[in-house]
C-alpha atoms as a PDB file:
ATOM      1  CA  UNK A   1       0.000   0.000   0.000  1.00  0.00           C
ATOM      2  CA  UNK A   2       1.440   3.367  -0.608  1.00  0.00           C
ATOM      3  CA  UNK A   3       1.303   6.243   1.395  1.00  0.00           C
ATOM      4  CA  UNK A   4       1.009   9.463   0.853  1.00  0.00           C
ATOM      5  CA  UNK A   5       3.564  11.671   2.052  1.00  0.00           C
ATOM      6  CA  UNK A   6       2.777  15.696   3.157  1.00  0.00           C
ATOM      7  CA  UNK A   7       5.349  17.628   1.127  1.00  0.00           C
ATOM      8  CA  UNK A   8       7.260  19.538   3.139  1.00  0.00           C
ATOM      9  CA  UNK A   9       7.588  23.462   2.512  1.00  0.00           C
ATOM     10  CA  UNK A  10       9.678  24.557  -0.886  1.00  0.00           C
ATOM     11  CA  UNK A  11      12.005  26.730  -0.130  1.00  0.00           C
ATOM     12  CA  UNK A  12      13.156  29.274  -2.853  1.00  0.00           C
ATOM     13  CA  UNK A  13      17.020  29.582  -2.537  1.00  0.00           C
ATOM     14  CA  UNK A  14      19.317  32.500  -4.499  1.00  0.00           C
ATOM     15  CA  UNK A  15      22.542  31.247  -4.285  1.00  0.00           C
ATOM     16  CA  UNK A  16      24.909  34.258  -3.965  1.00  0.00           C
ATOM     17  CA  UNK A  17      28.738  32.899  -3.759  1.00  0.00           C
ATOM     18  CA  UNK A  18      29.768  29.056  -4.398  1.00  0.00           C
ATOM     19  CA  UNK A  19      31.660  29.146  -1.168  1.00  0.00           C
ATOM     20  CA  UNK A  20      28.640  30.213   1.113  1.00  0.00           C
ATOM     21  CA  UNK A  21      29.256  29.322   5.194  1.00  0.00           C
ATOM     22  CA  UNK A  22      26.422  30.489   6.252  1.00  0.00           C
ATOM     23  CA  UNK A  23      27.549  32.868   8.428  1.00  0.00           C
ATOM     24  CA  UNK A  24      29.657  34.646   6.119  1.00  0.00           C
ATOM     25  CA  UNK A  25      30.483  34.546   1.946  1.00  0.00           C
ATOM     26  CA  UNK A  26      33.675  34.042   0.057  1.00  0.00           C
ATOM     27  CA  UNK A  27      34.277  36.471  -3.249  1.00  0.00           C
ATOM     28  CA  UNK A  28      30.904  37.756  -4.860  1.00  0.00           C
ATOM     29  CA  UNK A  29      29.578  40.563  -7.160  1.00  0.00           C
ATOM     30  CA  UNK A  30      28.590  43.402  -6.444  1.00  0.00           C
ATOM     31  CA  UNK A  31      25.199  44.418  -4.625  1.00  0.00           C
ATOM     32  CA  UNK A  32      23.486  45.127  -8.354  1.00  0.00           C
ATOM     33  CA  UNK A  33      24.197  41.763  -9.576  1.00  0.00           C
ATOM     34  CA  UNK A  34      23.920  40.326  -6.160  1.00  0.00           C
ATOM     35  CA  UNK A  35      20.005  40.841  -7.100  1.00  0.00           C
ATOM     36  CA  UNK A  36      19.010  38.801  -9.977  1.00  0.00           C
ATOM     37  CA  UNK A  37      18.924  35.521  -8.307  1.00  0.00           C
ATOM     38  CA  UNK A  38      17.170  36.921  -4.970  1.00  0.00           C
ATOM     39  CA  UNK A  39      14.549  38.305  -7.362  1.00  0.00           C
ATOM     40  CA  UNK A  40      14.151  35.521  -9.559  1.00  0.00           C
ATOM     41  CA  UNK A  41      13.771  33.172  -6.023  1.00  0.00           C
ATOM     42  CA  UNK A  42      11.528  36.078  -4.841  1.00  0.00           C
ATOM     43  CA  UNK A  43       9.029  36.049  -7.884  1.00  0.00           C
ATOM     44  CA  UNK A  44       8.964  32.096  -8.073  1.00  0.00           C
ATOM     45  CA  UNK A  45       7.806  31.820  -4.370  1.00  0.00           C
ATOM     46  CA  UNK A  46       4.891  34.040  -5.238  1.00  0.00           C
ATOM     47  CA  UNK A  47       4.190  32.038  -8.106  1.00  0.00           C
ATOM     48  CA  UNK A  48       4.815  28.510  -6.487  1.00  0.00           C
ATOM     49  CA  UNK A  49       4.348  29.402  -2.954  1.00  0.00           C
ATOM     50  CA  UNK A  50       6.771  28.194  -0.358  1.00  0.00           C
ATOM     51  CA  UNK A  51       9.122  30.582   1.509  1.00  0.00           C
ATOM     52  CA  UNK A  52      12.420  32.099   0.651  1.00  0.00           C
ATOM     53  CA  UNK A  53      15.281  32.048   2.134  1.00  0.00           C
ATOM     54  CA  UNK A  54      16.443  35.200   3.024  1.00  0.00           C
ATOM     55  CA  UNK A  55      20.463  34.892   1.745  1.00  0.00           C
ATOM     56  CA  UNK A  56      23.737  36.033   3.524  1.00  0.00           C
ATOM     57  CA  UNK A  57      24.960  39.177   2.217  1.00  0.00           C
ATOM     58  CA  UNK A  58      28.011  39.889   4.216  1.00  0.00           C
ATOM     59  CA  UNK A  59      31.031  38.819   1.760  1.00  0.00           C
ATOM     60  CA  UNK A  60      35.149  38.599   2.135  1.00  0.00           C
ATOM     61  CA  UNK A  61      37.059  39.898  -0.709  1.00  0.00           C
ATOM     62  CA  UNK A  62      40.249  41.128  -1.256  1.00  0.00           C
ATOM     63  CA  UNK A  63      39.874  43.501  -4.164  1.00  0.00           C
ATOM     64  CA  UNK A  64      38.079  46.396  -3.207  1.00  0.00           C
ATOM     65  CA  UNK A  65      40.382  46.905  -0.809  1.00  0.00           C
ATOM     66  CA  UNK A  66      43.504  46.472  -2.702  1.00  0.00           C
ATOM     67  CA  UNK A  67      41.800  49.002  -5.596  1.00  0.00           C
ATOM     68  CA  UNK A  68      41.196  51.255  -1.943  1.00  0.00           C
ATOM     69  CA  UNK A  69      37.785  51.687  -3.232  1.00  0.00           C
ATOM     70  CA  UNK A  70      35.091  53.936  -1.116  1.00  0.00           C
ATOM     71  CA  UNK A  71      33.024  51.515  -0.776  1.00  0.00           C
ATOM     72  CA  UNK A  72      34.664  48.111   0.078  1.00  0.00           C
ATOM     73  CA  UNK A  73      31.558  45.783  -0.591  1.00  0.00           C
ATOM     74  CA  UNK A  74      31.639  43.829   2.111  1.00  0.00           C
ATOM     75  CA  UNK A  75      27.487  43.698   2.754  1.00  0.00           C
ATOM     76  CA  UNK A  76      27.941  43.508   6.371  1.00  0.00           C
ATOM     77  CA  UNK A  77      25.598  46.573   6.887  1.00  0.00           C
ATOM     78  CA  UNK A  78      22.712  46.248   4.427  1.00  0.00           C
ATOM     79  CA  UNK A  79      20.094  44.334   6.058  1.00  0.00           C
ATOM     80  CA  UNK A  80      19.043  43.688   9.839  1.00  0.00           C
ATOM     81  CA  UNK A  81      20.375  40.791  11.347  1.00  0.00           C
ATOM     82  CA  UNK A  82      18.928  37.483  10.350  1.00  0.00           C
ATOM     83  CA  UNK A  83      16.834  35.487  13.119  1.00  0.00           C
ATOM     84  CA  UNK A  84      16.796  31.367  13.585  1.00  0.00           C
ATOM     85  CA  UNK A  85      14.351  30.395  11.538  1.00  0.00           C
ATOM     86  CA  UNK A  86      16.352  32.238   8.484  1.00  0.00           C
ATOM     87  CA  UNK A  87      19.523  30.704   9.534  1.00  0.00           C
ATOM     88  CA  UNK A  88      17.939  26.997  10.115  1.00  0.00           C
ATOM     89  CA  UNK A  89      16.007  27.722   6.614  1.00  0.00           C
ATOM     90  CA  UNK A  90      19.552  28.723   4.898  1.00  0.00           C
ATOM     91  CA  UNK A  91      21.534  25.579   6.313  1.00  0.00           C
ATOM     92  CA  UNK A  92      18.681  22.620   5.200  1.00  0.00           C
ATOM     93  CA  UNK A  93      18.765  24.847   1.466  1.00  0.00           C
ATOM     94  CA  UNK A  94      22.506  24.150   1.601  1.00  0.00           C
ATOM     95  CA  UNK A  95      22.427  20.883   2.875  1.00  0.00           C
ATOM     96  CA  UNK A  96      19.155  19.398   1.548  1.00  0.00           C
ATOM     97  CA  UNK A  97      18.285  17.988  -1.867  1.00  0.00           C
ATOM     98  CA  UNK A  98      17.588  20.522  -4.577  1.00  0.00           C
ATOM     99  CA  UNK A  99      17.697  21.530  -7.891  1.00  0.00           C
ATOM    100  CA  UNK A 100      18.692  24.316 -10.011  1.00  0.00           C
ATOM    101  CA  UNK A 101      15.542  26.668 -11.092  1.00  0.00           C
ATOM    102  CA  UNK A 102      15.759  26.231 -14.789  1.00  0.00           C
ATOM    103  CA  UNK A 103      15.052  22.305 -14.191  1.00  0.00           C
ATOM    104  CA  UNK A 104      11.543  22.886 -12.671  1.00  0.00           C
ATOM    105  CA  UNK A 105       8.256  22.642 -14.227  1.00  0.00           C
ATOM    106  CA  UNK A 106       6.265  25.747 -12.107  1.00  0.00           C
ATOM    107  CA  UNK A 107       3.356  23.798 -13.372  1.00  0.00           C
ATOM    108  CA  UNK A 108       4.478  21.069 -11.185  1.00  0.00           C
ATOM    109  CA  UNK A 109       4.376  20.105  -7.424  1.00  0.00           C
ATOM    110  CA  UNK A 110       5.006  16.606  -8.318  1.00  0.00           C
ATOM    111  CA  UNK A 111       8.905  16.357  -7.602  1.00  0.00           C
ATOM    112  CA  UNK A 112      10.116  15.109  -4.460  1.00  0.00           C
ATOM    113  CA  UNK A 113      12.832  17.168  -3.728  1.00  0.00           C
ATOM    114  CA  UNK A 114      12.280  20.717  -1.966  1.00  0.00           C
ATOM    115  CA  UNK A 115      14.693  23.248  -2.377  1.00  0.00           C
ATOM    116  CA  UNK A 116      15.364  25.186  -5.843  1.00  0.00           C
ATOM    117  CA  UNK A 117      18.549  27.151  -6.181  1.00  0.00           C
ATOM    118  CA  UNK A 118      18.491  30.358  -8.230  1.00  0.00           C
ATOM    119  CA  UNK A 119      22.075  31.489  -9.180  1.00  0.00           C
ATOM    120  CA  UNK A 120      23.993  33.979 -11.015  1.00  0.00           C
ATOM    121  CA  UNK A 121      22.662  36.516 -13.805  1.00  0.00           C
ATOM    122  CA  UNK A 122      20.697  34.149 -16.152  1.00  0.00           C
ATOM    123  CA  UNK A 123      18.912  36.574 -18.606  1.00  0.00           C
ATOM    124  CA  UNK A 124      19.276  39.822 -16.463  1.00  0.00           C
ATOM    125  CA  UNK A 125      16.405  41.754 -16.494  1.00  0.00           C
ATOM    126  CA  UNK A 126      14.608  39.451 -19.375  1.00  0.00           C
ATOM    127  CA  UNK A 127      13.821  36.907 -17.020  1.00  0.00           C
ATOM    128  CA  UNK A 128      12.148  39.162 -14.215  1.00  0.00           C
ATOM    129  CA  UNK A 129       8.936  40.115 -14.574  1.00  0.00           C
ATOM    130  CA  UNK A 130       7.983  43.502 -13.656  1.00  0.00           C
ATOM    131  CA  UNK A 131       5.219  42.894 -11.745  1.00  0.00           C
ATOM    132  CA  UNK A 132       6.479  41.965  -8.702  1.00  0.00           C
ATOM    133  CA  UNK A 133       8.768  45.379  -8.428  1.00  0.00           C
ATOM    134  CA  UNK A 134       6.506  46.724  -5.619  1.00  0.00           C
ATOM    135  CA  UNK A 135       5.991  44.011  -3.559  1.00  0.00           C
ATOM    136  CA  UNK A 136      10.102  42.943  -3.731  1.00  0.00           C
ATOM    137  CA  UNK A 137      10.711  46.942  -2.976  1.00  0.00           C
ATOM    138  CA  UNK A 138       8.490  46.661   0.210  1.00  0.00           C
ATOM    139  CA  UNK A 139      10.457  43.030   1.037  1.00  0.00           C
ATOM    140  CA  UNK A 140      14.041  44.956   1.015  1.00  0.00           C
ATOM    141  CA  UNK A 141      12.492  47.921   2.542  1.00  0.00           C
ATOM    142  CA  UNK A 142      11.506  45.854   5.654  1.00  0.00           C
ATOM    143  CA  UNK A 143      14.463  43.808   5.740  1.00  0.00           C
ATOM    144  CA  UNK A 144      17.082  47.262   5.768  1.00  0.00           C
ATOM    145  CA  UNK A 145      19.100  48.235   8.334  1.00  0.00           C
ATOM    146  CA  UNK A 146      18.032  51.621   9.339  1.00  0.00           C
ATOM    147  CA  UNK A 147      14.926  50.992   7.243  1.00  0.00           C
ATOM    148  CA  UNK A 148      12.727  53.630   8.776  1.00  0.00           C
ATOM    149  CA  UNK A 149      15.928  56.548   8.472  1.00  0.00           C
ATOM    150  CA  UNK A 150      15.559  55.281   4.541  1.00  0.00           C
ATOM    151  CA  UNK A 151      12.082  55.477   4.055  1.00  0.00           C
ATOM    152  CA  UNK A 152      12.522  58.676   5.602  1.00  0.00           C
ATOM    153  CA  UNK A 153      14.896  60.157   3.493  1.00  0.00           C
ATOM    154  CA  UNK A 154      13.019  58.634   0.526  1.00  0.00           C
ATOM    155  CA  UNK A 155       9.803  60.673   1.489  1.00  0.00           C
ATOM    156  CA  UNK A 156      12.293  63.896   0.631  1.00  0.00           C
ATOM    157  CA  UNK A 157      12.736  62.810  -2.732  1.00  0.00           C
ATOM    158  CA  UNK A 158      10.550  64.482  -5.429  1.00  0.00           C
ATOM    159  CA  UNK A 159       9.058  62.271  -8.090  1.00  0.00           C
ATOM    160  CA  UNK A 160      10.068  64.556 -10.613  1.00  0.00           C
ATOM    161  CA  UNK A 161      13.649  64.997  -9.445  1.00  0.00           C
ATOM    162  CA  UNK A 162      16.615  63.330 -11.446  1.00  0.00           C
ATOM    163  CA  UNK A 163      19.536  61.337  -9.954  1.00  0.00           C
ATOM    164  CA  UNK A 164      22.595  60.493 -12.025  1.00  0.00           C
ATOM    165  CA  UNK A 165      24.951  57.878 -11.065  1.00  0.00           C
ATOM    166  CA  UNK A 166      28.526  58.611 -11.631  1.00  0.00           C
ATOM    167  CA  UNK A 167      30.183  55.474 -11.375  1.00  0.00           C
ATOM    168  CA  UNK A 168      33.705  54.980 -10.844  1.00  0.00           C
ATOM    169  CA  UNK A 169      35.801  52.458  -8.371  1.00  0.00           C
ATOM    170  CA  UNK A 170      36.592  49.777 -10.748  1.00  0.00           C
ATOM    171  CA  UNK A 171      35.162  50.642 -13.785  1.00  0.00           C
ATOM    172  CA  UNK A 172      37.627  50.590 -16.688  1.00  0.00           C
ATOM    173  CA  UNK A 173      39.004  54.131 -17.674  1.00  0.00           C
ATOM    174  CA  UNK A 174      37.602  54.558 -21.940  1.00  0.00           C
ATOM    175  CA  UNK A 175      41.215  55.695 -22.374  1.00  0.00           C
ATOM    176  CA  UNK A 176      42.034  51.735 -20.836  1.00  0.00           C
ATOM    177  CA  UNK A 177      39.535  50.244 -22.782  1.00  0.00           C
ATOM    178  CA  UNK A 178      40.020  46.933 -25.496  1.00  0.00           C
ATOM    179  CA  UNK A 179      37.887  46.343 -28.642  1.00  0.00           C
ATOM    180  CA  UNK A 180      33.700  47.257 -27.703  1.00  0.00           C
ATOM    181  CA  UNK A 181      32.644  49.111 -24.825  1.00  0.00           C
ATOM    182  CA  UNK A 182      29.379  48.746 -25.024  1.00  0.00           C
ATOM    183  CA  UNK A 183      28.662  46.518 -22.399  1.00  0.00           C
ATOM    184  CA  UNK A 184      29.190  47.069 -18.671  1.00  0.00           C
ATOM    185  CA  UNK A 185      31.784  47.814 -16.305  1.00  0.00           C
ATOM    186  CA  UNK A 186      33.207  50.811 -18.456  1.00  0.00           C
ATOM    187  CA  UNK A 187      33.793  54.698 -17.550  1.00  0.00           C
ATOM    188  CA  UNK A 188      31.710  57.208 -19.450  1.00  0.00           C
ATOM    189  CA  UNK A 189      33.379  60.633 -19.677  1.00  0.00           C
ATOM    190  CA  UNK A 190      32.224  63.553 -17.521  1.00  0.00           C
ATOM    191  CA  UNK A 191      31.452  65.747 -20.461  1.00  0.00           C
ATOM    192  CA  UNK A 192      28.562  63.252 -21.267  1.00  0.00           C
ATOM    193  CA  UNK A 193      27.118  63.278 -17.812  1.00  0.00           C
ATOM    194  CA  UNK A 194      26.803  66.907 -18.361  1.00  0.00           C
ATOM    195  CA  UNK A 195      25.080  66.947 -21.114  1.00  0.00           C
ATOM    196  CA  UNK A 196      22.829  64.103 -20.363  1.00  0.00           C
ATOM    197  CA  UNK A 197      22.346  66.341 -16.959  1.00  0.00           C
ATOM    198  CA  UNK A 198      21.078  69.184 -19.518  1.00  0.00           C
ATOM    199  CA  UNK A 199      18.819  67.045 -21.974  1.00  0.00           C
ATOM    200  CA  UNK A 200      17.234  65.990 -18.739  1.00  0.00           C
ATOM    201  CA  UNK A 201      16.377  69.305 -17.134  1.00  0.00           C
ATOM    202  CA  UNK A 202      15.010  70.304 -20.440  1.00  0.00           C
ATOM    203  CA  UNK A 203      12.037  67.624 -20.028  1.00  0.00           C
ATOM    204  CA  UNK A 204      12.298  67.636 -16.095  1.00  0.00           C
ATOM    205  CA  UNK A 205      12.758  71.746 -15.295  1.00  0.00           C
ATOM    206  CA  UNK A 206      11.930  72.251 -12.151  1.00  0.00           C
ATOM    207  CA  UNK A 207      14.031  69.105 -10.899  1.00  0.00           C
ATOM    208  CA  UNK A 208      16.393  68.484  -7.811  1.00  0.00           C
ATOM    209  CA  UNK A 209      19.657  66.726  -9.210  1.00  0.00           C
ATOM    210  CA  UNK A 210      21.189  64.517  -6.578  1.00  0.00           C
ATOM    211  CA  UNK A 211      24.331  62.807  -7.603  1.00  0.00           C
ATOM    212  CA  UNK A 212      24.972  58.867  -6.591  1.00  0.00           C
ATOM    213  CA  UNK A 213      29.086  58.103  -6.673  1.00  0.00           C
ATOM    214  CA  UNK A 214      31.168  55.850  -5.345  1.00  0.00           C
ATOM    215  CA  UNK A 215      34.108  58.572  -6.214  1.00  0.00           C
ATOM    216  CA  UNK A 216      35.909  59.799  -3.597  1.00  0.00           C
ATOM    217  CA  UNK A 217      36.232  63.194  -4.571  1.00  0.00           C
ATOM    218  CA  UNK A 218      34.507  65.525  -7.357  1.00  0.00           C
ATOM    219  CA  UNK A 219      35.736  68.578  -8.949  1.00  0.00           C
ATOM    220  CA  UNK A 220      33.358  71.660  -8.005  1.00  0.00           C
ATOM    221  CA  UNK A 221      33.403  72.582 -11.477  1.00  0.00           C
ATOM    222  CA  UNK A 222      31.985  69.521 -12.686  1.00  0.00           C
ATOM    223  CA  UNK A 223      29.710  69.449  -9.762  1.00  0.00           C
ATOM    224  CA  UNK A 224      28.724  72.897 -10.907  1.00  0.00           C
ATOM    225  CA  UNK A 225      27.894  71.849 -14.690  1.00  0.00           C
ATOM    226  CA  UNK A 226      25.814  68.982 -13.156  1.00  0.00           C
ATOM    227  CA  UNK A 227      23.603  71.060 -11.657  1.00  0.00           C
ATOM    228  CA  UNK A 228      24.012  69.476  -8.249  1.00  0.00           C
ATOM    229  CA  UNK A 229      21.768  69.758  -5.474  1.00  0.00           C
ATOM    230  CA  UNK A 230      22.835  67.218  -3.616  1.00  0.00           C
ATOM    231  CA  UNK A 231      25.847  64.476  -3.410  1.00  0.00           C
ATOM    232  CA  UNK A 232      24.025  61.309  -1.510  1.00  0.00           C
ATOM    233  CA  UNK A 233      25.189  60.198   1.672  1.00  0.00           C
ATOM    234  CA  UNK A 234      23.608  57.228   1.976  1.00  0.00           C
ATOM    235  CA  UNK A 235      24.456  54.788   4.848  1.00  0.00           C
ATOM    236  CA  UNK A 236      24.973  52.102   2.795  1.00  0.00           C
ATOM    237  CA  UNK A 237      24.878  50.584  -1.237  1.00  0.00           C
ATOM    238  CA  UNK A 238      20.869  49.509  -0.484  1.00  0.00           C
ATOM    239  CA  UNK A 239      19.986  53.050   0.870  1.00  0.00           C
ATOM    240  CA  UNK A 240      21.377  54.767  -2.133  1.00  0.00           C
ATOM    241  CA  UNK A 241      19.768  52.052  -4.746  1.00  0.00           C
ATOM    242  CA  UNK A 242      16.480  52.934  -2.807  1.00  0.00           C
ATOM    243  CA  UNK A 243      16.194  56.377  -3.037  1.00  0.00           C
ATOM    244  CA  UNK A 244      17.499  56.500  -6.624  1.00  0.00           C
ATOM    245  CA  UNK A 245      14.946  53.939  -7.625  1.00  0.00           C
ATOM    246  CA  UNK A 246      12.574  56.874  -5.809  1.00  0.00           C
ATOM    247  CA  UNK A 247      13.548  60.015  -8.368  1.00  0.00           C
ATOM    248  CA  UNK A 248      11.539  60.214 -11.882  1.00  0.00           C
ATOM    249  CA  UNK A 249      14.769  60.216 -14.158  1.00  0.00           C
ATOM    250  CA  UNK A 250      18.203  58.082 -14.131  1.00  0.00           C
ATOM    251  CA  UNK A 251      20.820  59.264 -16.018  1.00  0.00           C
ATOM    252  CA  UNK A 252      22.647  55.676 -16.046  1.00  0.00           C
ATOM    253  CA  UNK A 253      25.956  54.232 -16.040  1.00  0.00           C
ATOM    254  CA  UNK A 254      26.843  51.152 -17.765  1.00  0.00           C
ATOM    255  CA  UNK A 255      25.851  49.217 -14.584  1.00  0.00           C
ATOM    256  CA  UNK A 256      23.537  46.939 -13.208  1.00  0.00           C
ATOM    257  CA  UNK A 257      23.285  49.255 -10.734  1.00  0.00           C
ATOM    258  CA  UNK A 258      21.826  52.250 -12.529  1.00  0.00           C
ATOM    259  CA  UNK A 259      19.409  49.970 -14.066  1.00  0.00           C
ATOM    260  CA  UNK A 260      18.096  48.140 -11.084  1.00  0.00           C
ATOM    261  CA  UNK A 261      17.440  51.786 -10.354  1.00  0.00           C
ATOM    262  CA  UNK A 262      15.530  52.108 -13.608  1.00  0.00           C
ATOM    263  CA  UNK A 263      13.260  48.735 -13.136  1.00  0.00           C
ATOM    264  CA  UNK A 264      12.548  48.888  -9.231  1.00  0.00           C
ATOM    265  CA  UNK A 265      11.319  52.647 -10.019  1.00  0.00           C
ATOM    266  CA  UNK A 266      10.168  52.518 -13.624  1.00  0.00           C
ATOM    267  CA  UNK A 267      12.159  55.647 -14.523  1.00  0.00           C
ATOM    268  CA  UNK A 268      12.705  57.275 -17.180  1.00  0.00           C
ATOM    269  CA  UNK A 269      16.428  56.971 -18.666  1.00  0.00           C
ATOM    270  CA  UNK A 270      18.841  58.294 -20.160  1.00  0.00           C
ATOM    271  CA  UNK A 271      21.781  56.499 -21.621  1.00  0.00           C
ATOM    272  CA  UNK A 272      24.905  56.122 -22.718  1.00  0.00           C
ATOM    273  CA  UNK A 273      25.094  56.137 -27.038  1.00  0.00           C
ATOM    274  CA  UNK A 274      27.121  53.025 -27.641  1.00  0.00           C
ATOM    275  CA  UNK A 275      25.458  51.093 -24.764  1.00  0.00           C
ATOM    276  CA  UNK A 276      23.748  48.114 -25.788  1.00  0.00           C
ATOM    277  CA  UNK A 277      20.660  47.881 -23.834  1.00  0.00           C
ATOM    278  CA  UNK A 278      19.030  45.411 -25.396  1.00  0.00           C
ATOM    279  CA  UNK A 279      21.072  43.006 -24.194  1.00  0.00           C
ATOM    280  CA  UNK A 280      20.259  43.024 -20.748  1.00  0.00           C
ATOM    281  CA  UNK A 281      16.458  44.438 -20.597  1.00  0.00           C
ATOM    282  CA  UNK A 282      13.663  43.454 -22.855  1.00  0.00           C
ATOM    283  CA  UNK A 283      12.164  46.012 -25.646  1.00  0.00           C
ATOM    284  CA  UNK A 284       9.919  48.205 -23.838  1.00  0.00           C
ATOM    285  CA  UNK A 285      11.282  47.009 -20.589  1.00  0.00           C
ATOM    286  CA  UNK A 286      12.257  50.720 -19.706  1.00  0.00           C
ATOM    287  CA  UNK A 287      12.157  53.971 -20.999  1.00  0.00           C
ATOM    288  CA  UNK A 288      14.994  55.602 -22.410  1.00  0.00           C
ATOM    289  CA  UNK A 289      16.696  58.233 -23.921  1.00  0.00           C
ATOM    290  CA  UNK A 290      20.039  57.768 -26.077  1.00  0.00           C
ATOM    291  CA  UNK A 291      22.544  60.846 -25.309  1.00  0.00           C
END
């Protein structure tokens, strides 16, 4: 005679490093590709059901700190402090039988084993589906350290206003650059930030322009052209990805970053000439403006 067994619960599991210890990471992106795979997880459990398990941020690794960048990446800081049940949840994901997410039927419940991993950048923003933006914004939100300061500071922030994120730390230099650079991870010249800056205030005039940069230090002058109201002070990577995903306009750099920014707030962007959006969002995933 054969039973029938009560499943137990799914869990939903974004994998962030290979060498994960629970308490702590080894190597790792950065926060903006950190994201895919906790959205992916986070948009399958609302399909599927089952809980996710909430990840371990905090990451060693030696480079940021050998470049001497600002901001060293660690993730010790983002979120609050993770309780038993997210610990005991994280260790039986690790240590239980699973399977990664692109081998499961969603249609499904018919598979014995309970745990589906969700790792690295897959599709980028092609596989997420905008409709759970809001609902993932309110999950970080509640999950920040500090998250009432940065809903606070969020409430400040017009929805017509315009951030721009200057990205530098280790971005290649375009003077540095081999073959195409129309992907990530490169430099865009401060004369284009300017003028992006100025095609922006033409269709936003009455603006606020906060900058976002991981630079340590920026010329007055160029400060100046930017039209700068502001340069963010944000406690933390999360806090500044927040309240840029709060203003009405991005003008991007080649980053995930900038356009996590874009798709949490549904901003309008403006971008780079030569970068190729396409691969990384969907057509009419954002909207945009070539500068």
């Amino acid at each position: 005679m054969q039973r029938n067994h009560k499943p137990e619960m799914l869990l939903h599991y974004p994998v962030l490093s290979r060498a994960d210890f629970i308490l702590f990471r080894l190597l790792g992106p950065g926060l903006g590709n950190l994201l895919f795979p906790l959205y992916r997880a986070f948009q399958s459990q609302k399909r599927m059901g089952g809980s996710l398990v909430f990840p371990q941020f905090f990451q060693i690794k030696l480079g940021p700190f050998l470049r001497q960048e600002k901001d060293k990446r660690t993730y010790f800081d983002l979120f609050c402090r993770r309780d038993v049940v997210d610990v005991l949840a994280h260790i039986r994901a690790i240590f239980g039988d699973s399977m990664p997410e692109e081998c499961v039927n969603q249609e499904s419940s018919q598979f014995r084993v309970r745990t589906i991993r969700y790792e690295g950048l897959k599709g980028y923003f092609r596989d997420l589906d905008p409709e759970w933006r809001f609902d993932f914004c309110d999950y970080l939100l509640q999950r920040a350290s500090f998250g009432q300061q940065l809903r606070n500071e969020i409430d400040e922030i017009g929805a017509h206003d315009i951030c721009v994120h200057l990205r530098r730390g280790d971005f290649m230099p375009e003077s540095a650059q081999e073959g195409s650079s129309s992907g990530m991870c490169y430099r865009i010249a401060d004369d284009w930030y300017v003028q992006a800056v100025s095609k922006a205030l033409q269709k936003f005039p009455d603006a606020k322009v906060r900058v976002f940069t991981d630079a340590d230090k920026l010329e007055p002058s160029l400060l100046e052209k930017l039209n700068c109201s502001a340069i963010d002070q944000s406690r933390n990577a999360l806090h500044a990805l927040m309240k840029m995903s709060a203003h009405g306009a991005i003008v991007a750099s080649k980053s995930s970053f900038s356009l996590w920014s874009a798709f949490l707030g549904q901003q309008y962007m403006y971008i780079n000439n030569d970068f190729d959006l396409g691969f990384y969002v969907p057509d009419g995933g954002v909207e945009y403006e070539r500068v």
